[in-house]
PDB file of N, CA and C in Angstrom:
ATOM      1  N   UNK A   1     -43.167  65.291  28.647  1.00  0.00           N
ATOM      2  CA  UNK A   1     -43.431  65.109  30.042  1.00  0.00           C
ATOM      3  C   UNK A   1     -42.107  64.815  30.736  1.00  0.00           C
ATOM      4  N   UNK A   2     -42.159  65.468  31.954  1.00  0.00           N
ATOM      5  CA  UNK A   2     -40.330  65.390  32.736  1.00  0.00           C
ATOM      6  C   UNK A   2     -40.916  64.106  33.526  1.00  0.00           C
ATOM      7  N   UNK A   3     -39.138  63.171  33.662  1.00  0.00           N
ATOM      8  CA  UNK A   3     -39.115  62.098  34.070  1.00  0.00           C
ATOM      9  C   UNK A   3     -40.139  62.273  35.775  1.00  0.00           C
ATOM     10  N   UNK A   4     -39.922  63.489  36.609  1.00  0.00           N
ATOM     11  CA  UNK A   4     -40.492  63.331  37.768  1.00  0.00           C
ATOM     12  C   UNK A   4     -41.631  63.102  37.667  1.00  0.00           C
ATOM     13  N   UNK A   5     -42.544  64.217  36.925  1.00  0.00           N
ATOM     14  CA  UNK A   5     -44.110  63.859  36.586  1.00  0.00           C
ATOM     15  C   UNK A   5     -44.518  62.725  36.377  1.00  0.00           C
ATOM     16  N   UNK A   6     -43.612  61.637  35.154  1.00  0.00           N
ATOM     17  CA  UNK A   6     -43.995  60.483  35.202  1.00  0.00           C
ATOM     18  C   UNK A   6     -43.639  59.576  36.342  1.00  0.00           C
ATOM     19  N   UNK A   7     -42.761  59.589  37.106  1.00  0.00           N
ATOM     20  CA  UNK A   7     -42.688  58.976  38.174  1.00  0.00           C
ATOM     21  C   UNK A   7     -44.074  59.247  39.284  1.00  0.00           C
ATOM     22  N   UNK A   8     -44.223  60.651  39.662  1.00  0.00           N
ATOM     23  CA  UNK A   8     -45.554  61.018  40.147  1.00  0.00           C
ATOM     24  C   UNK A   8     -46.691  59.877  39.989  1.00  0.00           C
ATOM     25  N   UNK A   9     -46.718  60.165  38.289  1.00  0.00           N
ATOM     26  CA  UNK A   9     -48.112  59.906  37.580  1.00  0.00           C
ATOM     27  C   UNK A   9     -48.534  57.773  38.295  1.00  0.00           C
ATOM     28  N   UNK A  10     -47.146  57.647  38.036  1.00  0.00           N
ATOM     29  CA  UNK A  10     -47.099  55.953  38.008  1.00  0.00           C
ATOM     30  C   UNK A  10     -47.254  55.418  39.630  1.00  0.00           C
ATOM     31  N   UNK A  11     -46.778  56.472  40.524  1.00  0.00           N
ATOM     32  CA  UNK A  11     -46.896  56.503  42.033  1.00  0.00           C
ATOM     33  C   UNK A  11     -48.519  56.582  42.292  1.00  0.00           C
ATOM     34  N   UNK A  12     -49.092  57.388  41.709  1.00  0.00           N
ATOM     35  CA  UNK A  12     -50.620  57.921  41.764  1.00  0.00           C
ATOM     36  C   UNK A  12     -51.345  56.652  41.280  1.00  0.00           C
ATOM     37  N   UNK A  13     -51.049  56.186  40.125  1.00  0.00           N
ATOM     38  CA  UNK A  13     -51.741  55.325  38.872  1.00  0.00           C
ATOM     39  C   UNK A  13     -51.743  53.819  40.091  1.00  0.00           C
ATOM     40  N   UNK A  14     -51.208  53.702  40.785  1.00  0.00           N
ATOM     41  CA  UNK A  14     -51.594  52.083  41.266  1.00  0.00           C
ATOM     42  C   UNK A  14     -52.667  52.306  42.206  1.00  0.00           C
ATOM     43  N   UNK A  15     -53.190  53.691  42.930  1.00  0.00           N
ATOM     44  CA  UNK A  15     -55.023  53.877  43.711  1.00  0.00           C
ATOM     45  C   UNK A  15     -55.928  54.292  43.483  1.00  0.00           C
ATOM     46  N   UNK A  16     -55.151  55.042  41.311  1.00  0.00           N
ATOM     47  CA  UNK A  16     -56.412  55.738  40.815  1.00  0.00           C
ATOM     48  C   UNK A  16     -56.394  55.059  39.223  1.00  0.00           C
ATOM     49  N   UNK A  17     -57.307  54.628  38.777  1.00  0.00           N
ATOM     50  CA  UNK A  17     -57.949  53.799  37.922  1.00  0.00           C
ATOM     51  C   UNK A  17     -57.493  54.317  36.856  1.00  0.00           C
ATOM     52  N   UNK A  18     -58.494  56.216  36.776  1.00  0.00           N
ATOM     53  CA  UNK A  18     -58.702  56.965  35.743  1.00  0.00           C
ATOM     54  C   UNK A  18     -57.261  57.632  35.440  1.00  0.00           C
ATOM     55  N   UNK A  19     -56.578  57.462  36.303  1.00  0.00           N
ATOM     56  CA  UNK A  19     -55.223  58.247  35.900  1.00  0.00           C
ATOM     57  C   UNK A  19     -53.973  57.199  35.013  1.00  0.00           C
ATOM     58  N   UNK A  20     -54.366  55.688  35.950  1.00  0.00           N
ATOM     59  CA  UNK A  20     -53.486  54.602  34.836  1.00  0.00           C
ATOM     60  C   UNK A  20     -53.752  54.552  33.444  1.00  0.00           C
ATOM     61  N   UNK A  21     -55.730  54.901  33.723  1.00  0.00           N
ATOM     62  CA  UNK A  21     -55.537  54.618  31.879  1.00  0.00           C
ATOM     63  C   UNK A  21     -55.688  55.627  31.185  1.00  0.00           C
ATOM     64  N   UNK A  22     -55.491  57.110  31.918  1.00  0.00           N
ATOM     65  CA  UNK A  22     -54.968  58.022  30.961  1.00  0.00           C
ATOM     66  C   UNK A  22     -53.592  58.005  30.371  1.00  0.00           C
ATOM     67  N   UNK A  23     -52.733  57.398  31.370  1.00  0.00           N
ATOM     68  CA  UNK A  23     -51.445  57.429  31.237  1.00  0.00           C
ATOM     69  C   UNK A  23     -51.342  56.074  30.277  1.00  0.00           C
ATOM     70  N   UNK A  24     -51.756  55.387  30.381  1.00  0.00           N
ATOM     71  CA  UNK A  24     -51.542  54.499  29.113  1.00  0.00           C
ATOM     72  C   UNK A  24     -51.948  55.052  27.995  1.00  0.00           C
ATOM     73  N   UNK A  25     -53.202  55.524  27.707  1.00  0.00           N
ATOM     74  CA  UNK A  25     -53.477  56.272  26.407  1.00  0.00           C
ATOM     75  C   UNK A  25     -52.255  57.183  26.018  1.00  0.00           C
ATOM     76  N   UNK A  26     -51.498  57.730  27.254  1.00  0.00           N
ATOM     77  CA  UNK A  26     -51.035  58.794  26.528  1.00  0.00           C
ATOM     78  C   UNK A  26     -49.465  58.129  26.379  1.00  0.00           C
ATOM     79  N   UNK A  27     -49.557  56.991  26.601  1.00  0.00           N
ATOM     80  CA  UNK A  27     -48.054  56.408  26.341  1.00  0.00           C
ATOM     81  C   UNK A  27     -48.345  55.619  24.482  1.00  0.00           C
ATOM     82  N   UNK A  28     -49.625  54.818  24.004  1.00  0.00           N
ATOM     83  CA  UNK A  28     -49.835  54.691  23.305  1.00  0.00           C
ATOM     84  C   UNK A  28     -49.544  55.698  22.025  1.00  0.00           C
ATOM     85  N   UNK A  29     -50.538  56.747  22.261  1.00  0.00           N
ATOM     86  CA  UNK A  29     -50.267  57.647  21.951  1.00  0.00           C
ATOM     87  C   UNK A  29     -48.949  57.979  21.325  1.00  0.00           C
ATOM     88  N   UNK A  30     -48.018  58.589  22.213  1.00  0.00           N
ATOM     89  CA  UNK A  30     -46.748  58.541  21.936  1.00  0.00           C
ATOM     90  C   UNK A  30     -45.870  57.170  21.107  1.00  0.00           C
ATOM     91  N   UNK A  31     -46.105  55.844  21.276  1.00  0.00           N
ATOM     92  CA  UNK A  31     -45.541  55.017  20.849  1.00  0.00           C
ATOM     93  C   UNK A  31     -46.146  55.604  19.106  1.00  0.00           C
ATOM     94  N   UNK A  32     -47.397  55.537  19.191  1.00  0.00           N
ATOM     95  CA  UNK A  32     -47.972  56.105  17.503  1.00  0.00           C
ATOM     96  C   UNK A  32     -47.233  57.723  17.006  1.00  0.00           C
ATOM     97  N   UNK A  33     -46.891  57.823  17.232  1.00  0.00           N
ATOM     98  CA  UNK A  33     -46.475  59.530  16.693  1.00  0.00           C
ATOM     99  C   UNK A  33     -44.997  58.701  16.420  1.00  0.00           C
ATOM    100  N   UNK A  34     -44.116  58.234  17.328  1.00  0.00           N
ATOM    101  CA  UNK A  34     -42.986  57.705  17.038  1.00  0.00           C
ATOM    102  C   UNK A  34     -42.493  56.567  15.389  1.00  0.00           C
ATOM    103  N   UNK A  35     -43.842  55.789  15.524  1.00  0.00           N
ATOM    104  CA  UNK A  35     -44.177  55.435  14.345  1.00  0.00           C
ATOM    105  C   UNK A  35     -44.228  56.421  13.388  1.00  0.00           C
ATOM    106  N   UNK A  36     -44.738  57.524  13.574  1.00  0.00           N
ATOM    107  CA  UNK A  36     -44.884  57.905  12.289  1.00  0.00           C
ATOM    108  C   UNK A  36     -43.699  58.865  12.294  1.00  0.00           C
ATOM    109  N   UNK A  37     -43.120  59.503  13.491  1.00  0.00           N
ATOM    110  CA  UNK A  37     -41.611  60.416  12.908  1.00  0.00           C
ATOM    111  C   UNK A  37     -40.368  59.275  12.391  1.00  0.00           C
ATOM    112  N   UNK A  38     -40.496  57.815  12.464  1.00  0.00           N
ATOM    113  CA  UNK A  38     -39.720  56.822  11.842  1.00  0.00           C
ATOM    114  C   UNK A  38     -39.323  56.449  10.544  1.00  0.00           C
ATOM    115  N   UNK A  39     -41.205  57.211   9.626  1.00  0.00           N
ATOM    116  CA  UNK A  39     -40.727  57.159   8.481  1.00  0.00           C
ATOM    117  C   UNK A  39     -40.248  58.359   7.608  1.00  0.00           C
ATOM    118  N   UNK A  40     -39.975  57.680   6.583  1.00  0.00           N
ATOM    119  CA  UNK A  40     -39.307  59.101   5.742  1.00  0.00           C
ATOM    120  C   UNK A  40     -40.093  59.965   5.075  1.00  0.00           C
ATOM    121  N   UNK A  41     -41.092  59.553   4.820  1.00  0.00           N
ATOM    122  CA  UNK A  41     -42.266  59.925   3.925  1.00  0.00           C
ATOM    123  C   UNK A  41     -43.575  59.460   4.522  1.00  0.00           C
ATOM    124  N   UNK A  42     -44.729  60.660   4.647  1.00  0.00           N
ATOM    125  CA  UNK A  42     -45.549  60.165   5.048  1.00  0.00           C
ATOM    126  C   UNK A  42     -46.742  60.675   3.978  1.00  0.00           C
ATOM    127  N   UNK A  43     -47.810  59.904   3.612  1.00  0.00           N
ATOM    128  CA  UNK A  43     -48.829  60.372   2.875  1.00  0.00           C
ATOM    129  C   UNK A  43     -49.902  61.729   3.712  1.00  0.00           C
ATOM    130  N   UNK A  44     -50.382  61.858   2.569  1.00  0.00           N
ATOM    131  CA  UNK A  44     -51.059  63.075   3.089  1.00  0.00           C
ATOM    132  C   UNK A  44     -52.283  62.787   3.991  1.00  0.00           C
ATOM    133  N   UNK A  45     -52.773  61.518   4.437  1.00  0.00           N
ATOM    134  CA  UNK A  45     -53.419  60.756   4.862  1.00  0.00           C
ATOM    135  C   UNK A  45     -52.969  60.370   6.314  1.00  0.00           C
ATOM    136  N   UNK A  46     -51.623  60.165   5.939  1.00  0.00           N
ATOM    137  CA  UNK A  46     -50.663  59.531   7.811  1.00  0.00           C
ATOM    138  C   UNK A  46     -50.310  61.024   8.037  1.00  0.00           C
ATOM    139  N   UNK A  47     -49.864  62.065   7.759  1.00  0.00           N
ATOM    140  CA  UNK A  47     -49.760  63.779   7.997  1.00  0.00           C
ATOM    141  C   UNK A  47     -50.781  64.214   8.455  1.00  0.00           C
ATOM    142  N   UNK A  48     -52.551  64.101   8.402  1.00  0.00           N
ATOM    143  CA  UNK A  48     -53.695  64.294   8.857  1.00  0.00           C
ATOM    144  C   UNK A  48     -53.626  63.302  10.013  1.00  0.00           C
ATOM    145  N   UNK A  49     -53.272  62.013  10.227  1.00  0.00           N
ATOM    146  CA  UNK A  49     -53.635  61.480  11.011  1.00  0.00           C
ATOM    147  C   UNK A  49     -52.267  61.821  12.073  1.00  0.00           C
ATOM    148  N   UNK A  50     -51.155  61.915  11.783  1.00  0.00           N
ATOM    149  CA  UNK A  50     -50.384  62.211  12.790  1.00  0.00           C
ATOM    150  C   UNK A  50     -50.582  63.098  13.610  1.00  0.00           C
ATOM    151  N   UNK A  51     -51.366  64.407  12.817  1.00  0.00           N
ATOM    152  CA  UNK A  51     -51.641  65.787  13.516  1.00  0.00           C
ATOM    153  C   UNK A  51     -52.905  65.761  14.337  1.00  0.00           C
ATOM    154  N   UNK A  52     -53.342  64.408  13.898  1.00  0.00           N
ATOM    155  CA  UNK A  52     -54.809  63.941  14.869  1.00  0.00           C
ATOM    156  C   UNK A  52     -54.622  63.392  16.457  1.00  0.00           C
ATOM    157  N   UNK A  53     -53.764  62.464  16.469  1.00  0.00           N
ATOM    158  CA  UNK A  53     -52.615  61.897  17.232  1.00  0.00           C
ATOM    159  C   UNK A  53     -51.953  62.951  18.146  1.00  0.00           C
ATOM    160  N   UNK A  54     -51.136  63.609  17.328  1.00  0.00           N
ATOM    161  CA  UNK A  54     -50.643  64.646  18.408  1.00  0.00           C
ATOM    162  C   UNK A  54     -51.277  65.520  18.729  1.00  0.00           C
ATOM    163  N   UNK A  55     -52.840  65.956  18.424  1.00  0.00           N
ATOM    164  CA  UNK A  55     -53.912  67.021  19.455  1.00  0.00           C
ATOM    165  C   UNK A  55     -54.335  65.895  20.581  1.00  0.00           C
ATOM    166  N   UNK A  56     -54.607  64.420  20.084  1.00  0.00           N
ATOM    167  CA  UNK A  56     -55.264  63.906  21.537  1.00  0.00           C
ATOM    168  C   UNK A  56     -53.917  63.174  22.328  1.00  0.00           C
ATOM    169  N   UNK A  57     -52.783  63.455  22.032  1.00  0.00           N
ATOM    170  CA  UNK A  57     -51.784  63.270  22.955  1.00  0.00           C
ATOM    171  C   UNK A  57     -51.595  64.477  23.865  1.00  0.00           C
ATOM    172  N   UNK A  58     -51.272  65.320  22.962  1.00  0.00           N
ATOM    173  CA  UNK A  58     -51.693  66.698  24.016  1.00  0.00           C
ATOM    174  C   UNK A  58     -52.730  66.624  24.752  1.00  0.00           C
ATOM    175  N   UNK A  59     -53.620  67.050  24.339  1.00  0.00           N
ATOM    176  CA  UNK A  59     -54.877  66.484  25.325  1.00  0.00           C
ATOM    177  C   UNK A  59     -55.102  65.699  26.331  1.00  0.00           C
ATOM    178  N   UNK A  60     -54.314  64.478  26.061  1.00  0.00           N
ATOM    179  CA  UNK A  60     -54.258  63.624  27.080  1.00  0.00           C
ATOM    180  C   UNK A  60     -53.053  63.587  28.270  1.00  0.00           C
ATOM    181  N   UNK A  61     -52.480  64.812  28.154  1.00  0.00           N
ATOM    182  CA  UNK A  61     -51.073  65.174  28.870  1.00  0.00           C
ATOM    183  C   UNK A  61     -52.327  66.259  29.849  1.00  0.00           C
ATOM    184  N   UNK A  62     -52.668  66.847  29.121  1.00  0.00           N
ATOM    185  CA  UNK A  62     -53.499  68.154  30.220  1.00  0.00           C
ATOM    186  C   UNK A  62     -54.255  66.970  31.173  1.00  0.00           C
ATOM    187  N   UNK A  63     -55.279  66.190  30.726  1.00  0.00           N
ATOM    188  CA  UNK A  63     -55.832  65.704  31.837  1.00  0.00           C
ATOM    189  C   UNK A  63     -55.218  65.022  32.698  1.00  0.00           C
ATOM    190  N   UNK A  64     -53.300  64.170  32.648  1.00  0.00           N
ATOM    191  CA  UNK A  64     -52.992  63.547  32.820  1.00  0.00           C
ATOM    192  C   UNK A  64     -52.415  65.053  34.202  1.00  0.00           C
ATOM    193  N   UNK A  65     -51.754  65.889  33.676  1.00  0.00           N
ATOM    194  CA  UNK A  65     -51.680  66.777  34.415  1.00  0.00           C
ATOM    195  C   UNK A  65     -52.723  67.343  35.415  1.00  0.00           C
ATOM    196  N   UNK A  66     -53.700  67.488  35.105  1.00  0.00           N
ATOM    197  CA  UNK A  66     -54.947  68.242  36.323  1.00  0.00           C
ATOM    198  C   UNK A  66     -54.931  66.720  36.971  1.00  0.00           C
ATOM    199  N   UNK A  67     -54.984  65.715  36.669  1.00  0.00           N
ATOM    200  CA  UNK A  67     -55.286  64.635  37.890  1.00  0.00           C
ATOM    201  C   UNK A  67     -53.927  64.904  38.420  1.00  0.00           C
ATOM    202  N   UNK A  68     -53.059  64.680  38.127  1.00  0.00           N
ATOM    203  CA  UNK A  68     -51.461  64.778  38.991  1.00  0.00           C
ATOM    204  C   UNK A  68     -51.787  66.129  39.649  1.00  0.00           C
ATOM    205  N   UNK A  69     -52.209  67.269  39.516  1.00  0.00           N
ATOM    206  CA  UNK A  69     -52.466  68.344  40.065  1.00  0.00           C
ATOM    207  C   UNK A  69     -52.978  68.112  41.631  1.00  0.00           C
ATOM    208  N   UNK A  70     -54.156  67.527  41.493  1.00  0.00           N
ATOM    209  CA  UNK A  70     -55.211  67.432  42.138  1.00  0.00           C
ATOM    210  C   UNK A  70     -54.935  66.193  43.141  1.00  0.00           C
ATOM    211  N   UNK A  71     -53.715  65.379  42.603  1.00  0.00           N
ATOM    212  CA  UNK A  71     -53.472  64.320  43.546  1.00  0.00           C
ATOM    213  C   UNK A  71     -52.530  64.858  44.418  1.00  0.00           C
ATOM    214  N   UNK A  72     -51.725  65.897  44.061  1.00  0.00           N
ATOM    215  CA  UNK A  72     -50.467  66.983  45.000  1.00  0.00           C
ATOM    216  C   UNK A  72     -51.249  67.508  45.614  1.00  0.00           C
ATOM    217  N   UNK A  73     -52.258  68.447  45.287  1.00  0.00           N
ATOM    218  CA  UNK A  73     -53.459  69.545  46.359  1.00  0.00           C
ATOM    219  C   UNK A  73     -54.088  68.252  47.329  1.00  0.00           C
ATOM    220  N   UNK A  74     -54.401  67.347  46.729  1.00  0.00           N
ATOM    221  CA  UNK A  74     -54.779  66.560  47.805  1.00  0.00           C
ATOM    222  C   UNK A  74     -54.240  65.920  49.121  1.00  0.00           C
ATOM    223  N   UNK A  75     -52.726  65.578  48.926  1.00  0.00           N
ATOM    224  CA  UNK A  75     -52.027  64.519  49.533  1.00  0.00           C
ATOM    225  C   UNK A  75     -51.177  65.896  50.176  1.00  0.00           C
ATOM    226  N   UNK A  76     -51.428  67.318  49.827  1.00  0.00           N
ATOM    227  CA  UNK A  76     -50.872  68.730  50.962  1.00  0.00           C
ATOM    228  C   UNK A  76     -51.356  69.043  51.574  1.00  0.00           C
ATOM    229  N   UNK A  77     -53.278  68.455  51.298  1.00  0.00           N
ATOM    230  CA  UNK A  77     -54.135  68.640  53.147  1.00  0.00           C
ATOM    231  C   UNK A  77     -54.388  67.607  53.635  1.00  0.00           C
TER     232      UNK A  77
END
């Protein structure tokens, strides 16, 4: 995510509820994946779960995106 979007997102996030705590999920998120590119070795267990992690981080970037979308289409009429 580019630094502007998150600036956007955090501008948006203090009048919309659902968008702060997407954006926290998806900062969580990220703090967990970081954990796991930290270690050197991961079991085949933290490799399933990392790749679990990074589909609902993705995931949580798209919705984080259509609300930032929808808060620009909004705040242009």
């Amino acid at each position: 995510m580019e630094h502007r979007e998150e600036e956007l997102i955090q501008q948006h996030a203090v009048h919309d509820e659902e968008l702060r705590g997407l954006y926290q999920e998806h900062l969580e998120l990220k703090h967990q994946l970081e954990a796991f590119r930290n270690k050197l070795y991961l079991t085949p267990e933290e490799e399933l779960e990392k790749k679990r992690i990074q589909k609902l981080k993705l995931a949580s970037k798209d919705r984080l995106m259509d609300l930032l979308n929808r808060h620009q289409h909004d705040g242009a009429h």
